[in-house]
PDB file of N, CA and C in Angstrom:
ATOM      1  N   UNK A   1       0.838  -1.178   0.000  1.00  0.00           N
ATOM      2  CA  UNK A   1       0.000   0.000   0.000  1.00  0.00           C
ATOM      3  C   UNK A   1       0.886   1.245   0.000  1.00  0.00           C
ATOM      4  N   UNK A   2       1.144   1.995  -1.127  1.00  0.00           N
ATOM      5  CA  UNK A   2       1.330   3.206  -1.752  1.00  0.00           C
ATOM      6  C   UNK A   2       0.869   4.617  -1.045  1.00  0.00           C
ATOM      7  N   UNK A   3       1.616   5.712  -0.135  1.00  0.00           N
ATOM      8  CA  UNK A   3       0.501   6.653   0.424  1.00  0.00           C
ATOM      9  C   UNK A   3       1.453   7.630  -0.373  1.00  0.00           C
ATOM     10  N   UNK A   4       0.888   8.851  -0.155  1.00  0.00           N
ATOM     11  CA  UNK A   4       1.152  10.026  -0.561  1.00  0.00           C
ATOM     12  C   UNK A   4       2.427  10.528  -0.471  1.00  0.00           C
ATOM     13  N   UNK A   5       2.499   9.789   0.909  1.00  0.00           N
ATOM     14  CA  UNK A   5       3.527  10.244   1.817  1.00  0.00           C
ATOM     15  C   UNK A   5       5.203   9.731   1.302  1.00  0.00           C
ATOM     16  N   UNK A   6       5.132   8.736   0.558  1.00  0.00           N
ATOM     17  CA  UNK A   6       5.973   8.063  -0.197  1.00  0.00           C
ATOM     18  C   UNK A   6       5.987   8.718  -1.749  1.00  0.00           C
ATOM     19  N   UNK A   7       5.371   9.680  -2.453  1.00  0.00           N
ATOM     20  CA  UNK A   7       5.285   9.952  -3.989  1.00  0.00           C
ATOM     21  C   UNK A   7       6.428  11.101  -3.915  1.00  0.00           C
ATOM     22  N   UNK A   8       7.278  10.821  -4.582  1.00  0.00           N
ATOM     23  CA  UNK A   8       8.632  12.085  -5.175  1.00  0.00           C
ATOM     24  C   UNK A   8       7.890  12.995  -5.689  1.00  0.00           C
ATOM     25  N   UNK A   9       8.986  14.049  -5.649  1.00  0.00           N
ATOM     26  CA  UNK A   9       8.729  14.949  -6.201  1.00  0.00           C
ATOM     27  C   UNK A   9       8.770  14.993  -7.890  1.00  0.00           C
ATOM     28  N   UNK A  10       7.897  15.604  -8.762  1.00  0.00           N
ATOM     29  CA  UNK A  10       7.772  15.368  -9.896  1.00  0.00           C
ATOM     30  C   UNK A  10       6.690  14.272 -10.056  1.00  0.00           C
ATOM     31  N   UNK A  11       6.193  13.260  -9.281  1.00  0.00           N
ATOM     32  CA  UNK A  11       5.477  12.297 -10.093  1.00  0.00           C
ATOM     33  C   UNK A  11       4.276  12.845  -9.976  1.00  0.00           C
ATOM     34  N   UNK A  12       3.238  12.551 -10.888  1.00  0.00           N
ATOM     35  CA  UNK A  12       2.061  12.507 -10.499  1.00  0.00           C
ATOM     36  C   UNK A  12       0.998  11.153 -10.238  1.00  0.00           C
ATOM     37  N   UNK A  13       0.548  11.276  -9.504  1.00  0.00           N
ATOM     38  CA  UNK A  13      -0.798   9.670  -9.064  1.00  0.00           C
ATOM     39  C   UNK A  13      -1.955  10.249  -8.781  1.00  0.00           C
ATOM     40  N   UNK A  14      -2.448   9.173  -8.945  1.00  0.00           N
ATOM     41  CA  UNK A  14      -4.154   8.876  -8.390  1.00  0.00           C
ATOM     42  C   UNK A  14      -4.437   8.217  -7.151  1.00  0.00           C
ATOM     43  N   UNK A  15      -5.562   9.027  -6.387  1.00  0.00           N
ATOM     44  CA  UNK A  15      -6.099   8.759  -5.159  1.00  0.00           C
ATOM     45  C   UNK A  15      -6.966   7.437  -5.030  1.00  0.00           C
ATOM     46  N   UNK A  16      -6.523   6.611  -4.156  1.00  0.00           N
ATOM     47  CA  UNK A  16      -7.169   5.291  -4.409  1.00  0.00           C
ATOM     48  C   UNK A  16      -8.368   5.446  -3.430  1.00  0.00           C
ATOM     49  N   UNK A  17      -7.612   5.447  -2.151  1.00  0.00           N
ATOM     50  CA  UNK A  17      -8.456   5.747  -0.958  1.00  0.00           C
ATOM     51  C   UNK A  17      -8.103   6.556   0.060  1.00  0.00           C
ATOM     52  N   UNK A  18      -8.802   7.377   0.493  1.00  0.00           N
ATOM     53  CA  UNK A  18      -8.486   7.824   1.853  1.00  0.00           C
ATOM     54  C   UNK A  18      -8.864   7.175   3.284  1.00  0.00           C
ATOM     55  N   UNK A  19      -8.063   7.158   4.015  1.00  0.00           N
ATOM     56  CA  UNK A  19      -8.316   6.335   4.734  1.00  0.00           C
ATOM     57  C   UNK A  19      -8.370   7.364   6.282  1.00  0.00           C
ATOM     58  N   UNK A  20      -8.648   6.799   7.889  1.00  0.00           N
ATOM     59  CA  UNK A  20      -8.991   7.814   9.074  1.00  0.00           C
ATOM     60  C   UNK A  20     -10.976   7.903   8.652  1.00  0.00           C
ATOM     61  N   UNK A  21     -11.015   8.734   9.605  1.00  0.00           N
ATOM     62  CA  UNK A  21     -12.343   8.946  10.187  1.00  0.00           C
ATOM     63  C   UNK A  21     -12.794  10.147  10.161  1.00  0.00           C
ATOM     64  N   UNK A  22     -14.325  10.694  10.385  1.00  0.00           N
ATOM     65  CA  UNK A  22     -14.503  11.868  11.108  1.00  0.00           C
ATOM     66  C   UNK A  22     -14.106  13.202  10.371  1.00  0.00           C
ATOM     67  N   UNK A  23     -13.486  13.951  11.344  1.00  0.00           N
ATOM     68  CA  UNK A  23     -13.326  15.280  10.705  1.00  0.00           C
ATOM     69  C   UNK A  23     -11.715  15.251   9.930  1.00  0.00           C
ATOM     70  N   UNK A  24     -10.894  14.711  10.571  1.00  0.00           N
ATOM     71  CA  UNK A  24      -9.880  14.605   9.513  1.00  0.00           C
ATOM     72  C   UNK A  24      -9.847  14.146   7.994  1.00  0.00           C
ATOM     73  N   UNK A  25     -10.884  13.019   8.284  1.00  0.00           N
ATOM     74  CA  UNK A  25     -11.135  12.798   6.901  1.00  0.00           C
ATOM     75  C   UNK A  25     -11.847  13.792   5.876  1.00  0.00           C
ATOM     76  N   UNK A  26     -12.986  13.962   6.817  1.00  0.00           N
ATOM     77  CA  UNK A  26     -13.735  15.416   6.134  1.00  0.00           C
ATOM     78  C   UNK A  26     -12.719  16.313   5.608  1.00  0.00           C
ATOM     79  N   UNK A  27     -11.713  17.091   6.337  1.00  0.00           N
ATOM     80  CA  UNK A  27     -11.471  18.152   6.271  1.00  0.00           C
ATOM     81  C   UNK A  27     -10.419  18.203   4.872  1.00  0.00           C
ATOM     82  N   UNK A  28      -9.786  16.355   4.473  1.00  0.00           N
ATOM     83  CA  UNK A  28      -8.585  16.241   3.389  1.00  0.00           C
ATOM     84  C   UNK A  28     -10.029  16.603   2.448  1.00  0.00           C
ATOM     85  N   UNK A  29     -10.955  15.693   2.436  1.00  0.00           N
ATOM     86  CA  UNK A  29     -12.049  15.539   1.098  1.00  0.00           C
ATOM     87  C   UNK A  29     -12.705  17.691   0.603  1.00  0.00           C
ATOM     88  N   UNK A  30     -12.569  17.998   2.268  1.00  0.00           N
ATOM     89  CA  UNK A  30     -12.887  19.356   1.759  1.00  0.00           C
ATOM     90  C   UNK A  30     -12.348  20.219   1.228  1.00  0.00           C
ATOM     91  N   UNK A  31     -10.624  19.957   0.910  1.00  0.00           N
ATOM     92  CA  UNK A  31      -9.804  20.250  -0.169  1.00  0.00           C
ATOM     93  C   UNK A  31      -9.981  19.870  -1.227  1.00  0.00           C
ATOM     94  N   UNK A  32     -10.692  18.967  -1.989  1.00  0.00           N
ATOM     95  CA  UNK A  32     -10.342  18.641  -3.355  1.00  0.00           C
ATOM     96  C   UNK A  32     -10.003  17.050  -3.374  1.00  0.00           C
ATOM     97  N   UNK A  33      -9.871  16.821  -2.076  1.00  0.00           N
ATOM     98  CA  UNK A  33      -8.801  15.311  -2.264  1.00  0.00           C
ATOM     99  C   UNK A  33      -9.599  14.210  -2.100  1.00  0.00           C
ATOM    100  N   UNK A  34     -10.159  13.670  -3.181  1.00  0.00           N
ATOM    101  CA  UNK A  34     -10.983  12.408  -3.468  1.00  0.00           C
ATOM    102  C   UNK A  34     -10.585  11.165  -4.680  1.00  0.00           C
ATOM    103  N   UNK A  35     -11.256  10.194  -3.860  1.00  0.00           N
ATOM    104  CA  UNK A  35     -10.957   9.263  -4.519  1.00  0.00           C
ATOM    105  C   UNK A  35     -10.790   9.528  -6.524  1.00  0.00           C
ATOM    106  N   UNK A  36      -9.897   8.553  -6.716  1.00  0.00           N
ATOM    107  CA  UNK A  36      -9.722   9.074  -8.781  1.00  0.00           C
ATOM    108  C   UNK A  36      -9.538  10.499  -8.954  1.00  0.00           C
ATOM    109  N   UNK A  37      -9.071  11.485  -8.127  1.00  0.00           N
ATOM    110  CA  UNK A  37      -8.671  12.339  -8.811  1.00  0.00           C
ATOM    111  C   UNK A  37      -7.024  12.320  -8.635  1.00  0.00           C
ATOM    112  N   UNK A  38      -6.543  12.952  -9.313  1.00  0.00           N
ATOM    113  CA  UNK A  38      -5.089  13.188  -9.920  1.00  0.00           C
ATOM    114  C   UNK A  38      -4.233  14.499  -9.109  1.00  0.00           C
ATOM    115  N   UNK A  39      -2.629  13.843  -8.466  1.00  0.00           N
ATOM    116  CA  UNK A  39      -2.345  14.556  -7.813  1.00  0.00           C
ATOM    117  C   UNK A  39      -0.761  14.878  -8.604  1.00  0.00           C
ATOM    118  N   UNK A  40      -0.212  15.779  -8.410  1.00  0.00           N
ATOM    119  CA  UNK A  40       1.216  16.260  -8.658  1.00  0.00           C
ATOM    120  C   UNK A  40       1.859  16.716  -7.522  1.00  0.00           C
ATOM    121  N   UNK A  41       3.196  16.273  -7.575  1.00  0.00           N
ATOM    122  CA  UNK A  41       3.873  16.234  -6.315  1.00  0.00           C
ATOM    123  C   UNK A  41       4.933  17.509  -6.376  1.00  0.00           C
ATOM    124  N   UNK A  42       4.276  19.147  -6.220  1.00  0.00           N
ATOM    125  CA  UNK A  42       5.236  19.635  -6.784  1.00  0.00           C
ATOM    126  C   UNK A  42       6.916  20.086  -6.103  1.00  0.00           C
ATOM    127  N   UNK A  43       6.814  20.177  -4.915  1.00  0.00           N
ATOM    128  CA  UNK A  43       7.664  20.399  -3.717  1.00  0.00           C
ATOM    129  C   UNK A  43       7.450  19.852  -2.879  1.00  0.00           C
ATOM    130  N   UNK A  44       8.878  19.595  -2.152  1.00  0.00           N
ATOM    131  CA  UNK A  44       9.074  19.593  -0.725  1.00  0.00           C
ATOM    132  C   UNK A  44       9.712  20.384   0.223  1.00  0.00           C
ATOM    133  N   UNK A  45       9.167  20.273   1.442  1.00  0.00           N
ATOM    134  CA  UNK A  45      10.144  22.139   1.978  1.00  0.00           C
ATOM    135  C   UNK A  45      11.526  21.375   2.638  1.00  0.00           C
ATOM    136  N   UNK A  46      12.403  21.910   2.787  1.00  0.00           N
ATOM    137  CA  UNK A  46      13.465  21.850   3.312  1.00  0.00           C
ATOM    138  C   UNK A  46      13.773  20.224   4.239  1.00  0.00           C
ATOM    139  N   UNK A  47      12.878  20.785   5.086  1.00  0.00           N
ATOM    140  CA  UNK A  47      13.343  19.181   6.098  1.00  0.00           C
ATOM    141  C   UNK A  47      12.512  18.702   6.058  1.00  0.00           C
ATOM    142  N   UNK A  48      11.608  18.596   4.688  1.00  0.00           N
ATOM    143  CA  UNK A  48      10.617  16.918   4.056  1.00  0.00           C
ATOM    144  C   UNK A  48       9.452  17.540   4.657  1.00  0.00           C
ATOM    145  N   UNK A  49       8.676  18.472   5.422  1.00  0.00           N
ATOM    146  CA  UNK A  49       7.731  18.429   5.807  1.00  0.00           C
ATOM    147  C   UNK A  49       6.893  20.062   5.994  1.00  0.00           C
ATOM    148  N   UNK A  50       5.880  20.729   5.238  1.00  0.00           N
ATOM    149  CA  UNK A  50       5.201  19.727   4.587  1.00  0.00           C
ATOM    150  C   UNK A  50       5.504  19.192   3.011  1.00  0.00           C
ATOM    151  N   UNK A  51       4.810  18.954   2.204  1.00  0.00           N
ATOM    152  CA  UNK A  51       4.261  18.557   1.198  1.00  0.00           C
ATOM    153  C   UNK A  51       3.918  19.415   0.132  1.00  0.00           C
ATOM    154  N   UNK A  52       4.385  20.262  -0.734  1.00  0.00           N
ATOM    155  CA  UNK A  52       3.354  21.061  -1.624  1.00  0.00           C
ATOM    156  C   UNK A  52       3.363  20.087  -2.832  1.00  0.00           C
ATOM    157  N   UNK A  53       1.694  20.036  -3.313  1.00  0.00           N
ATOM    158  CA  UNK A  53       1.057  19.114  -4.084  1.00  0.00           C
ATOM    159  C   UNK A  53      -0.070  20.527  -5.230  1.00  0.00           C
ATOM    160  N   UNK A  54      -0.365  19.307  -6.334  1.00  0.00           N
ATOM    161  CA  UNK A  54      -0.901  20.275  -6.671  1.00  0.00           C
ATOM    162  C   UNK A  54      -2.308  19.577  -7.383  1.00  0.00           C
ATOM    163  N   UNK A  55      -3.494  19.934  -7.175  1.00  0.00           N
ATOM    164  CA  UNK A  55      -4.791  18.876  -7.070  1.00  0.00           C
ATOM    165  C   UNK A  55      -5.955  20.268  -7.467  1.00  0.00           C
ATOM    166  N   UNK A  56      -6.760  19.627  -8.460  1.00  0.00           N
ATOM    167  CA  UNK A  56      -7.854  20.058  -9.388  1.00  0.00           C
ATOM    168  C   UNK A  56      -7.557  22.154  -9.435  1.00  0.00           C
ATOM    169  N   UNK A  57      -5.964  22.206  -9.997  1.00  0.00           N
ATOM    170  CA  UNK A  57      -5.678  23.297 -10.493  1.00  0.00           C
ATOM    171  C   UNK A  57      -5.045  24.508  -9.239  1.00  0.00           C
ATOM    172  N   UNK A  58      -5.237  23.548  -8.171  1.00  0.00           N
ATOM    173  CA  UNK A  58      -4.424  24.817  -7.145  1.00  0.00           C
ATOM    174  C   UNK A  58      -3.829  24.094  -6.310  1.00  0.00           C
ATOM    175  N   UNK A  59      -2.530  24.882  -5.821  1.00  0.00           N
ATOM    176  CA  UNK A  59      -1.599  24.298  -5.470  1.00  0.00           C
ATOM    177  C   UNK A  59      -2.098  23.947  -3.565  1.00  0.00           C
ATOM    178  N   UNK A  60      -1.566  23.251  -3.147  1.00  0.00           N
ATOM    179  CA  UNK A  60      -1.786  22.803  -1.541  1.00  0.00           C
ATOM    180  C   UNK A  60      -0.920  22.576  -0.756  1.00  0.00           C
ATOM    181  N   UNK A  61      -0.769  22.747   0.316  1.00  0.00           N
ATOM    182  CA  UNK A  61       0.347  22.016   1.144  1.00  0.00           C
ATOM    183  C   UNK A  61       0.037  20.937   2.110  1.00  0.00           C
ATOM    184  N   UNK A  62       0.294  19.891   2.028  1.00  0.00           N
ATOM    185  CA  UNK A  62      -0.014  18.742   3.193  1.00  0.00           C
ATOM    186  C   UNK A  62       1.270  18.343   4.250  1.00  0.00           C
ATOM    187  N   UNK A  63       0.942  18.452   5.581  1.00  0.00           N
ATOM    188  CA  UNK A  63       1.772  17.668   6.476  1.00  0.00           C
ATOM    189  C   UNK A  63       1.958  16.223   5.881  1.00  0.00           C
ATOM    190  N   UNK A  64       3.035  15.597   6.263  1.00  0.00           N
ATOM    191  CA  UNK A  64       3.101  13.946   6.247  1.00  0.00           C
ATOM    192  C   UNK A  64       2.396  13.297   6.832  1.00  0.00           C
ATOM    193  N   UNK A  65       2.047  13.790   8.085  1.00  0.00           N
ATOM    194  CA  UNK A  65       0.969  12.699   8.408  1.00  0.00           C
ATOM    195  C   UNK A  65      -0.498  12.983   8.331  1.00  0.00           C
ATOM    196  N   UNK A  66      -0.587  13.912   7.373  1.00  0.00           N
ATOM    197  CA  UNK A  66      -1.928  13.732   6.377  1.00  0.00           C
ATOM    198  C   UNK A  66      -2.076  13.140   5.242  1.00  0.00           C
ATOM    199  N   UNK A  67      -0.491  13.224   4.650  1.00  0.00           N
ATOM    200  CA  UNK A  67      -0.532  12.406   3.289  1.00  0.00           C
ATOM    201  C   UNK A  67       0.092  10.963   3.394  1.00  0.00           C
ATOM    202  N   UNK A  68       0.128  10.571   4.314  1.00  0.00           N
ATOM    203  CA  UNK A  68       0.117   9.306   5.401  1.00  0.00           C
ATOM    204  C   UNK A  68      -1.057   8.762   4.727  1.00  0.00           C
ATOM    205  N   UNK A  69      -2.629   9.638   5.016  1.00  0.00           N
ATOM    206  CA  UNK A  69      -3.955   8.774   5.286  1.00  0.00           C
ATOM    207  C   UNK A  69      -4.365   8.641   3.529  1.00  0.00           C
ATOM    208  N   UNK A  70      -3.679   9.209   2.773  1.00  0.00           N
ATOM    209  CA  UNK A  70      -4.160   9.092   1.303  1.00  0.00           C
ATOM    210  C   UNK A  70      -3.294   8.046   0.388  1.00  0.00           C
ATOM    211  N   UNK A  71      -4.119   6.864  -0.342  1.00  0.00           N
ATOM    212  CA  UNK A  71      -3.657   5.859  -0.600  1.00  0.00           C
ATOM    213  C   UNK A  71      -3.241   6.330  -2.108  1.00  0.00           C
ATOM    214  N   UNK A  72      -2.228   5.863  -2.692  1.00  0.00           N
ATOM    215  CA  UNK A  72      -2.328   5.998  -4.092  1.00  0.00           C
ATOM    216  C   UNK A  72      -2.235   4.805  -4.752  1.00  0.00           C
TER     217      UNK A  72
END
């Protein structure tokens, strides 16, 4: 099992599943971040954390252990 949290910089993937509960889960899906859609991995900051990604045309930043809960 493939998470987010593992995708280099430069690749792009698809969201298989998100995984967690509740409002965390809510709050990734209330970004944009759902199952089959398409992500680009465009940066990372300095000491790996967070994440800038880039998902249905605007760019985002995720902690690791949010892109932990997203399967690709």
């Amino acid at each position: 099992m493939a998470t987010l949290k593992d995708a280099k910089v430069g690749d792009t993937v698809t969201v298989k599943k998100i995984n967690g509960e509740g409002a965390l889960r809510r709050r990734i899906m209330d970004m944009g971040i759902t199952k089959g859609v398409e992500i680009f991995v465009r940066k990372l900051a300095p000491l790996g954390d967070p994440i800038e990604i880039r998902v249905r045309g605007y760019e985002l930043s995720l902690r690791k252990a949010d892109a932990e809960m997203i399967e690709i």
